[in-house]
PDB file of N, CA and C in Angstrom:
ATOM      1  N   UNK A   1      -5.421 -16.874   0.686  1.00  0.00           N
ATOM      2  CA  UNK A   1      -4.221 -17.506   0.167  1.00  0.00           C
ATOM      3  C   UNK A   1      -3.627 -18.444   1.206  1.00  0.00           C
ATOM      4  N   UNK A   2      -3.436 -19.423   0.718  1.00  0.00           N
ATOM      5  CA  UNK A   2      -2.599 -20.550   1.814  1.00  0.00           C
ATOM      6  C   UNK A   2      -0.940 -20.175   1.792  1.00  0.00           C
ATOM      7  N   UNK A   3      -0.574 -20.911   2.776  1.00  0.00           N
ATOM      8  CA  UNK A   3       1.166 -20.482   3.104  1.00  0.00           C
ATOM      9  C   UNK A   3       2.443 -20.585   2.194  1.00  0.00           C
ATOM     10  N   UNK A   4       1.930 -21.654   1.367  1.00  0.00           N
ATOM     11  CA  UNK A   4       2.850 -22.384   0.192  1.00  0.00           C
ATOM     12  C   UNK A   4       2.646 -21.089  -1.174  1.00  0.00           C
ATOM     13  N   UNK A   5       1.023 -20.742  -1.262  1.00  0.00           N
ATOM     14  CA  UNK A   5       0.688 -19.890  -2.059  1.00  0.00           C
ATOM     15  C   UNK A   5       1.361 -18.428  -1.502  1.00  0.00           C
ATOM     16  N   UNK A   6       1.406 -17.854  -0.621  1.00  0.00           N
ATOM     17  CA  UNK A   6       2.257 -16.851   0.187  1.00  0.00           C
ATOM     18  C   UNK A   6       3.645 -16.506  -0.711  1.00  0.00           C
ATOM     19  N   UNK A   7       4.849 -18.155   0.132  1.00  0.00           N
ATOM     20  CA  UNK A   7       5.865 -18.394  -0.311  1.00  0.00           C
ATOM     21  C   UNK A   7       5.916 -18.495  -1.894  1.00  0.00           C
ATOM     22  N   UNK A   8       4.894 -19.008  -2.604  1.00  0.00           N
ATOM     23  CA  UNK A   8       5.541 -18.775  -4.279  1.00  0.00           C
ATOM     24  C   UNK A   8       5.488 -17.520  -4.772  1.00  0.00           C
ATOM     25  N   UNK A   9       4.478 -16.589  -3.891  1.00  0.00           N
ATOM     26  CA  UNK A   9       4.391 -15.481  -4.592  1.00  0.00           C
ATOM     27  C   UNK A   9       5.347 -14.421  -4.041  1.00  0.00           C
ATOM     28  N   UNK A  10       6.230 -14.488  -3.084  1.00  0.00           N
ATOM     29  CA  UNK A  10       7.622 -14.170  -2.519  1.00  0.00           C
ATOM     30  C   UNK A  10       8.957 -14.443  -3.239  1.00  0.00           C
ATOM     31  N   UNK A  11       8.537 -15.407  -3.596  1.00  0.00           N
ATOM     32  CA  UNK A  11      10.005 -16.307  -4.729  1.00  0.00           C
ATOM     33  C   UNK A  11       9.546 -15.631  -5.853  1.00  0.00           C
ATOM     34  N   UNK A  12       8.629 -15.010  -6.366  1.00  0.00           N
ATOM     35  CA  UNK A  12       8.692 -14.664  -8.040  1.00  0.00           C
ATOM     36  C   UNK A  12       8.565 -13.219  -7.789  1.00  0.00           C
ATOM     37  N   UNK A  13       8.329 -12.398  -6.839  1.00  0.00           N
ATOM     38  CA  UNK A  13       8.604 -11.310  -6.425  1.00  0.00           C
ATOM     39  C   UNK A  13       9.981 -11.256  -6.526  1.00  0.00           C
ATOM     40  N   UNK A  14      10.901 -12.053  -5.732  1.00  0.00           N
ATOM     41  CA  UNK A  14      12.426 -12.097  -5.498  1.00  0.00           C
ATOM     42  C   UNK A  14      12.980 -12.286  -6.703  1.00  0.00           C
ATOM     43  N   UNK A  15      12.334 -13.072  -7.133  1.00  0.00           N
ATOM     44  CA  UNK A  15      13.072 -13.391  -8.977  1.00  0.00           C
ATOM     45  C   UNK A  15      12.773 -12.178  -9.975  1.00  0.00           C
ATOM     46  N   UNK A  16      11.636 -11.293  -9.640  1.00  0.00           N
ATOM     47  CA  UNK A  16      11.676 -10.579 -10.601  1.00  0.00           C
ATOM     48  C   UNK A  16      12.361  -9.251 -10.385  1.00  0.00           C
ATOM     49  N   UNK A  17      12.900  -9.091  -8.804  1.00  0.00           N
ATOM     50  CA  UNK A  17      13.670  -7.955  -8.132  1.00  0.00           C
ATOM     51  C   UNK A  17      15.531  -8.116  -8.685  1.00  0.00           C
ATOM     52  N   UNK A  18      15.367  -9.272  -8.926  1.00  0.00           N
ATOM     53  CA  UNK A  18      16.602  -9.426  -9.040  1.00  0.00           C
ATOM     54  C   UNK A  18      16.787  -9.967 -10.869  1.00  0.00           C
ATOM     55  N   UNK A  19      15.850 -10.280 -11.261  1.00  0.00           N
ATOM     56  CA  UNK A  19      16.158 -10.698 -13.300  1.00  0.00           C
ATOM     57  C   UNK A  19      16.450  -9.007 -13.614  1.00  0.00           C
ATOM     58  N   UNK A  20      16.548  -8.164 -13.810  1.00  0.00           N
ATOM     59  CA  UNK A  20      16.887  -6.983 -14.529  1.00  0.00           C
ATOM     60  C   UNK A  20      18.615  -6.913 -13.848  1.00  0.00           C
ATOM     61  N   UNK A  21      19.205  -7.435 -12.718  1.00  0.00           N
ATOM     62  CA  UNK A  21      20.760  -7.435 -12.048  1.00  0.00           C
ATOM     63  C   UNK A  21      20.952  -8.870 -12.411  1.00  0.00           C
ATOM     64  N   UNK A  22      21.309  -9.439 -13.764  1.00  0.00           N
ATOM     65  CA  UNK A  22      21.412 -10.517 -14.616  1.00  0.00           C
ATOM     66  C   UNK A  22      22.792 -10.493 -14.535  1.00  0.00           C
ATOM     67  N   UNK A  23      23.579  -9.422 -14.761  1.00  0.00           N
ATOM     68  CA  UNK A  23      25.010  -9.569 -14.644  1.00  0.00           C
ATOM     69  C   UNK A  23      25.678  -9.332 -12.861  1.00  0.00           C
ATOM     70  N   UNK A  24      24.997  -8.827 -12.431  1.00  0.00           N
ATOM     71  CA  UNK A  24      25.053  -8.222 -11.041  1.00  0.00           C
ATOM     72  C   UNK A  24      26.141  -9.983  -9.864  1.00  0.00           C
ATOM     73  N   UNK A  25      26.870  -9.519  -9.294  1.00  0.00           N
ATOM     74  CA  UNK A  25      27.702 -10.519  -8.710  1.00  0.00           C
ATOM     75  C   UNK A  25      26.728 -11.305  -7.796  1.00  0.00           C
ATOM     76  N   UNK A  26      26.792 -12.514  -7.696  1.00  0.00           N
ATOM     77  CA  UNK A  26      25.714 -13.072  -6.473  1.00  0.00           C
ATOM     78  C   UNK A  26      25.661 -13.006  -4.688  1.00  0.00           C
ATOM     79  N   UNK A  27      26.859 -11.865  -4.806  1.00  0.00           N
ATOM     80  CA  UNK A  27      26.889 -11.268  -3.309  1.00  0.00           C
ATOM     81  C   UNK A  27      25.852  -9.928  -3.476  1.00  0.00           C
ATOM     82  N   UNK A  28      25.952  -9.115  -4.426  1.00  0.00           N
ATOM     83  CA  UNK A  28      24.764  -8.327  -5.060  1.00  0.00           C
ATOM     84  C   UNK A  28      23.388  -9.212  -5.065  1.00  0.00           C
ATOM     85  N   UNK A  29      22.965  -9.891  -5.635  1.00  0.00           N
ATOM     86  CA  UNK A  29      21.671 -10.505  -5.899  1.00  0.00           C
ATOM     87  C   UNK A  29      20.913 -10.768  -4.504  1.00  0.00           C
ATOM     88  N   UNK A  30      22.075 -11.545  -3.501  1.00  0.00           N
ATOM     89  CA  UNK A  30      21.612 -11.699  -1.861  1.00  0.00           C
ATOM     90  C   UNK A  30      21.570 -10.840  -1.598  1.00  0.00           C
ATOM     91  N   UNK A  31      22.282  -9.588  -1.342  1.00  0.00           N
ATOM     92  CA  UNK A  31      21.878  -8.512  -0.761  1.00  0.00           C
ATOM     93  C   UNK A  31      20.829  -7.680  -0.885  1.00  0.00           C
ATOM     94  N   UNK A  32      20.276  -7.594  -2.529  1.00  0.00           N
ATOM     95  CA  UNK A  32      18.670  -7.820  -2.668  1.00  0.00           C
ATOM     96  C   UNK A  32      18.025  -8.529  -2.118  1.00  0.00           C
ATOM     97  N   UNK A  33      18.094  -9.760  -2.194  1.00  0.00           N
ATOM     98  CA  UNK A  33      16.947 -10.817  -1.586  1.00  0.00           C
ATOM     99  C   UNK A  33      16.683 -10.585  -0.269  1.00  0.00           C
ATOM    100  N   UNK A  34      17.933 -10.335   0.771  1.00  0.00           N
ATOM    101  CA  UNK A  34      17.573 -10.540   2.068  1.00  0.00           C
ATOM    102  C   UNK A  34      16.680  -9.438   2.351  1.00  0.00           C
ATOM    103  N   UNK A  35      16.264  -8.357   1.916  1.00  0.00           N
ATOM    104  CA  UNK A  35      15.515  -7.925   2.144  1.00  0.00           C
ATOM    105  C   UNK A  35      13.737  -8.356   2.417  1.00  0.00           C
ATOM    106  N   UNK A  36      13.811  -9.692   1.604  1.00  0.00           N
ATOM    107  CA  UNK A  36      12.366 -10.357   1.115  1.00  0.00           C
ATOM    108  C   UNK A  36      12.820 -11.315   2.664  1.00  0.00           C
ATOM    109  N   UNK A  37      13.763 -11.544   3.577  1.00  0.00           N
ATOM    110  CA  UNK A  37      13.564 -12.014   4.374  1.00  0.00           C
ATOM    111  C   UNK A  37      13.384 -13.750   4.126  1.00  0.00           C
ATOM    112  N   UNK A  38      13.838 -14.100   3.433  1.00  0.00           N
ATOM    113  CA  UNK A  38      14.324 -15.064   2.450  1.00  0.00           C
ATOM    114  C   UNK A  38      14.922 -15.865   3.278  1.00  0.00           C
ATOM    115  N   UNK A  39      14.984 -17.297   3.192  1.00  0.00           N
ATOM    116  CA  UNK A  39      15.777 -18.397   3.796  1.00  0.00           C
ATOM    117  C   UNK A  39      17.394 -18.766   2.474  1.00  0.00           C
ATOM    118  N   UNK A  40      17.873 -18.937   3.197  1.00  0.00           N
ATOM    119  CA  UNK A  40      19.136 -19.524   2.838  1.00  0.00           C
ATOM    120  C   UNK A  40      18.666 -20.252   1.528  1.00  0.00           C
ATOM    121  N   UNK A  41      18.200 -21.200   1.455  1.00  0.00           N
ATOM    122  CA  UNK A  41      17.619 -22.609  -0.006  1.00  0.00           C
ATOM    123  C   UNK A  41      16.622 -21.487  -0.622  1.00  0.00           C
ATOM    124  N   UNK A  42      15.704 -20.271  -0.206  1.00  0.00           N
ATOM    125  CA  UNK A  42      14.905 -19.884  -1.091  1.00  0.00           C
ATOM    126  C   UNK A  42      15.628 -18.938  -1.928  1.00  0.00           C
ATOM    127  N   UNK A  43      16.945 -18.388  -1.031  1.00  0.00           N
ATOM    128  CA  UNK A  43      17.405 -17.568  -2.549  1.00  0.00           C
ATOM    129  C   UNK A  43      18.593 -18.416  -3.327  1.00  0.00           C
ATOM    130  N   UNK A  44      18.700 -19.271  -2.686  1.00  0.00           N
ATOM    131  CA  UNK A  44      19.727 -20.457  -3.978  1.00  0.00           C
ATOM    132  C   UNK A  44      18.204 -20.951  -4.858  1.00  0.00           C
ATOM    133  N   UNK A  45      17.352 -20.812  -4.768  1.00  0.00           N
ATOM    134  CA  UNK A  45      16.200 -21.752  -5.381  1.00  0.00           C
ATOM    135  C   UNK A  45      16.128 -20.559  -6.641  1.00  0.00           C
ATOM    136  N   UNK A  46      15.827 -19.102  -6.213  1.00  0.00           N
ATOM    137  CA  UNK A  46      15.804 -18.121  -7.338  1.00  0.00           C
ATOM    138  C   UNK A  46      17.025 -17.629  -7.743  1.00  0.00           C
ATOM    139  N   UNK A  47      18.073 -17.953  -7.309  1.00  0.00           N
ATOM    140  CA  UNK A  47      19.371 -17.340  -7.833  1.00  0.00           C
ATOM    141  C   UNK A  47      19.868 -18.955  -9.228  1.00  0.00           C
ATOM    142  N   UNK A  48      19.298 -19.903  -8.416  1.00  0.00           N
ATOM    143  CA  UNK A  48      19.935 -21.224  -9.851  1.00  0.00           C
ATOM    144  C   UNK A  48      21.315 -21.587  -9.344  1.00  0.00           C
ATOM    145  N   UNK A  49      21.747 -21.595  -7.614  1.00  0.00           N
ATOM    146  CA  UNK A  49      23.144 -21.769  -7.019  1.00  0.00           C
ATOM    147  C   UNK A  49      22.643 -22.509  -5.999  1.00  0.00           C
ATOM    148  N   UNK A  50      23.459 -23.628  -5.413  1.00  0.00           N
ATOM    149  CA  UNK A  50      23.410 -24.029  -4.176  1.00  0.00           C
ATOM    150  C   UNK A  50      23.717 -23.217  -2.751  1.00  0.00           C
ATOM    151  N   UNK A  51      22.784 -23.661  -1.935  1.00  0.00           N
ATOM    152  CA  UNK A  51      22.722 -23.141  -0.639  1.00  0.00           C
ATOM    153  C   UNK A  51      24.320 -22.650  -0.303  1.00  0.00           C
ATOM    154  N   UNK A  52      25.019 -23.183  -0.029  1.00  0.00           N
ATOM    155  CA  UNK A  52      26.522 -23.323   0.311  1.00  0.00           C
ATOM    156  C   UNK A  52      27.044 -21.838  -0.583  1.00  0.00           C
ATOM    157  N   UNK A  53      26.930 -21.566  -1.930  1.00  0.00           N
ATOM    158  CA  UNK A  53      26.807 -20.837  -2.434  1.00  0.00           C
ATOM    159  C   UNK A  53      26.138 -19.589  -1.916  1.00  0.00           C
ATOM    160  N   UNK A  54      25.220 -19.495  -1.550  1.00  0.00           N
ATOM    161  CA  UNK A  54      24.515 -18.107  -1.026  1.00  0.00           C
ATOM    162  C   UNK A  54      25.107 -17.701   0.630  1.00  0.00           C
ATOM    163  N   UNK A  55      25.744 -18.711   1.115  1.00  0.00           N
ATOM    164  CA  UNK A  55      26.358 -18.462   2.666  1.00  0.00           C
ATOM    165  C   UNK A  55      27.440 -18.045   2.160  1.00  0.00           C
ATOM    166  N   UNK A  56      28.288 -18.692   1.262  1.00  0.00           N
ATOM    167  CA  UNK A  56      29.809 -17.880   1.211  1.00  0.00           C
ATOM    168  C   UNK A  56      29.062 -16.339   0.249  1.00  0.00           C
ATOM    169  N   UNK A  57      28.406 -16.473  -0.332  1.00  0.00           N
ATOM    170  CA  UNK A  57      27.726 -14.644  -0.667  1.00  0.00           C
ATOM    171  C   UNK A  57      27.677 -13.948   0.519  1.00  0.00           C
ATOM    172  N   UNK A  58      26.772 -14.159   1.595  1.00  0.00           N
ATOM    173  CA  UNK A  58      27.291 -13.452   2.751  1.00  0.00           C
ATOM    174  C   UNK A  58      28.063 -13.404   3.220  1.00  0.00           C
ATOM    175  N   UNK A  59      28.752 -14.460   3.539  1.00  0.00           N
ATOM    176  CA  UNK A  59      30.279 -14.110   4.545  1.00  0.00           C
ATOM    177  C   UNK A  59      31.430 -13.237   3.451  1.00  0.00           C
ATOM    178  N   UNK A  60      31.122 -13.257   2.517  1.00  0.00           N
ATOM    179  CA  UNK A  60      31.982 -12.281   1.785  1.00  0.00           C
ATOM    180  C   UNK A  60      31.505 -10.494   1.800  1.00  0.00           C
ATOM    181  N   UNK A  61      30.061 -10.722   1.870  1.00  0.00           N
ATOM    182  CA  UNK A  61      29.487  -9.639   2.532  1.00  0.00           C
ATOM    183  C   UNK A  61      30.098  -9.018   3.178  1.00  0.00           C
ATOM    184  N   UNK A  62      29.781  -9.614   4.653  1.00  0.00           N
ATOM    185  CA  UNK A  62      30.479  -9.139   5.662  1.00  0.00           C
ATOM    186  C   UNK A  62      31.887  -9.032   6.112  1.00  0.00           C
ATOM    187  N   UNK A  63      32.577  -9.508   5.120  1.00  0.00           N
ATOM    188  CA  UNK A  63      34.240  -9.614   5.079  1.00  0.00           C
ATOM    189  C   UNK A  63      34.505  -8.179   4.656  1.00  0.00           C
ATOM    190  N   UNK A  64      33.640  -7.957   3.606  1.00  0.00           N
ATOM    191  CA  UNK A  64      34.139  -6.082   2.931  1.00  0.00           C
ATOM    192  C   UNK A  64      33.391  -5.128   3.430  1.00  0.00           C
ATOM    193  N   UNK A  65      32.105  -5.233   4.750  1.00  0.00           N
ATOM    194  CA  UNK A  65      32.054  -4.959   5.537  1.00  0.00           C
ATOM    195  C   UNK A  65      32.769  -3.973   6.241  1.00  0.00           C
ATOM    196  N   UNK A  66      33.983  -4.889   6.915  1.00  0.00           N
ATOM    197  CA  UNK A  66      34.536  -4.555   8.024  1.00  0.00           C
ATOM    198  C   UNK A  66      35.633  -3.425   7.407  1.00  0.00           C
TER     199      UNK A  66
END
């Protein structure tokens, strides 16, 4: 398998970990993904949100965190 082939089959892994949490908040959905070790644009790419979008998902994360 080549690297690109790797990465698509990571993104539809991630998409299919997270399509059954359809209603699930998108601070939920990242907190799935990061597990796949996921870049910032690859889980806005399977979530259907901009990047900017998946950073304020974490920093809200870690806001209820503390």
């Amino acid at each position: 398998m080549k690297k690109n082939d790797d990465d698509d089959v990571r993104l539809m892994l991630a998409y299919l970990c997270i399509a059954t949490e359809a209603e699930a908040s998108l601070e939920r959905r990242v907190q799935i993904l990061d597990r796949f070790s996921l870049s910032d644009a690859q889980i806005a790419k399977v979530c259907g949100v901009v990047v900017q979008s998946v950073r304020n998902a974490r920093a809200n994360v870690r806001k209820r965190r503390r």
